[in-house]
Protein backbone atom coordinates (compact mmCIF):
# COMPACT_ATOMS: atom_id res chain seq x y z
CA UNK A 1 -13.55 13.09 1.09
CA UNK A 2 -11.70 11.22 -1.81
CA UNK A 3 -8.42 13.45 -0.79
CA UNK A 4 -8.52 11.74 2.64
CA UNK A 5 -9.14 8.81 1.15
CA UNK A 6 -6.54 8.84 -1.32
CA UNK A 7 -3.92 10.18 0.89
CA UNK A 8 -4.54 7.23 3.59
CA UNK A 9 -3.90 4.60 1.07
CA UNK A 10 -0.69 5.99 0.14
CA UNK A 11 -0.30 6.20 3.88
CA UNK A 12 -1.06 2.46 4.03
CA UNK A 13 1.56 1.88 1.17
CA UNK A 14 3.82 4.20 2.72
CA UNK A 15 3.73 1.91 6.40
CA UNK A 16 3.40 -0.91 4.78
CA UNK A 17 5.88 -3.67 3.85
CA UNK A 18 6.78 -6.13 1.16
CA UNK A 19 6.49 -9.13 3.92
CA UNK A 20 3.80 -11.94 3.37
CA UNK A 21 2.10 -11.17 6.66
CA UNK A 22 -0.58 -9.38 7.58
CA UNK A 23 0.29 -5.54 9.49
CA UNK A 24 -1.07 -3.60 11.63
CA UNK A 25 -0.11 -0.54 10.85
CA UNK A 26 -1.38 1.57 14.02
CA UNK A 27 -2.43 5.21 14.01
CA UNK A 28 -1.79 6.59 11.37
CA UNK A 29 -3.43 10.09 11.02
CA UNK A 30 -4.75 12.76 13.81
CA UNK A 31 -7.62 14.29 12.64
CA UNK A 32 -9.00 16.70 15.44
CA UNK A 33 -11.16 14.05 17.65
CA UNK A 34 -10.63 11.03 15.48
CA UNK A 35 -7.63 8.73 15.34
CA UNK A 36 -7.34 6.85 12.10
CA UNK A 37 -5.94 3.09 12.19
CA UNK A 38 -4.78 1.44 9.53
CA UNK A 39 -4.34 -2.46 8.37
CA UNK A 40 -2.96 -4.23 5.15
CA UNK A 41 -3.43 -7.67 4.70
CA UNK A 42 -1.28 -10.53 2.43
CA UNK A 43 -3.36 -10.09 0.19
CA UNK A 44 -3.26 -6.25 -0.40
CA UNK A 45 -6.57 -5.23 1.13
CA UNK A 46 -5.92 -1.66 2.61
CA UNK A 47 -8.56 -1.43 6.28
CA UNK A 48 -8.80 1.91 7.92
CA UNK A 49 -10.65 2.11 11.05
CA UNK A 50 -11.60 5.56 12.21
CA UNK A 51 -12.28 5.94 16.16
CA UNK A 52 -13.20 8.87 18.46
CA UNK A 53 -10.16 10.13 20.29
CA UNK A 54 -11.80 10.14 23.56
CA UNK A 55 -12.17 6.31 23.19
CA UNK A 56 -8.60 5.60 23.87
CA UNK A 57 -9.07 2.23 22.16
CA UNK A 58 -6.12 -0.52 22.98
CA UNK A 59 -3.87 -1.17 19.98
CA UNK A 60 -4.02 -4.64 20.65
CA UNK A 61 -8.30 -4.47 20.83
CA UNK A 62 -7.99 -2.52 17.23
CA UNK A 63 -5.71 -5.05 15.48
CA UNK A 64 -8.02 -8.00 17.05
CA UNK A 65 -10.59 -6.08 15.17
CA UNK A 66 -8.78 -5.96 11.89
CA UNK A 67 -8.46 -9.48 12.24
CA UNK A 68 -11.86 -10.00 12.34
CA UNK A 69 -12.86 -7.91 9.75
CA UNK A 70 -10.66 -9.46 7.40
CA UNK A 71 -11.41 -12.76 8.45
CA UNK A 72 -15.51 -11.91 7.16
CA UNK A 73 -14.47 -10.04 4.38
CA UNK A 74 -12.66 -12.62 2.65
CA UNK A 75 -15.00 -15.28 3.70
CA UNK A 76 -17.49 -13.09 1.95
CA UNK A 77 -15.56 -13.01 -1.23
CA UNK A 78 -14.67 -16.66 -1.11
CA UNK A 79 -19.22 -17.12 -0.27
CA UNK A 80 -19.46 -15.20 -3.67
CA UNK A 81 -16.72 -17.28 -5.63
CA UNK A 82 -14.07 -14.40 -5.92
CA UNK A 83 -11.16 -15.37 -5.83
CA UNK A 84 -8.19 -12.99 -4.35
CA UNK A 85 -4.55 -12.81 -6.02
């Protein structure tokens, strides 16, 4: 398990970037019934999304989704007084 997850974040890295925007960075890995999405934002936070293949999720309904999880998780951090670099 920390293979995979090791090997997506270089993935991320790898799709990702230098721009000051926030990237979708699609499908990134096929593993047998799953398709594995991934997301970096400005501020270096690496999302991966893992969905059931038979789903046939819309890109543009996965990087709403992103959004929104980034948009709690650094409203979180800023709740909690952590500030992001």
């Amino acid at each position: 398990m920390a293979e995979t997850i090791s090997e997506l974040a270089m993935l991320c890295d790898a799709y990702a970037d230098t721009s000051p925007v926030q990237q979708f960075l699609g499908v990134l890995y096929l593993v047998q019934d799953y398709k594995v999405y991934g997301y970096v934002t400005n501020t270096g936070i690496r999302l991966v999304l893992i969905f059931d293949d038979k789903d046939n999720k819309d890109a543009s309904l996965v990087k709403a989704l992103f959004r929104k999880l980034h948009t709690l998780f650094t409203g979180g951090l800023r709740a909690r007084g952590i500030l992001l670099n």
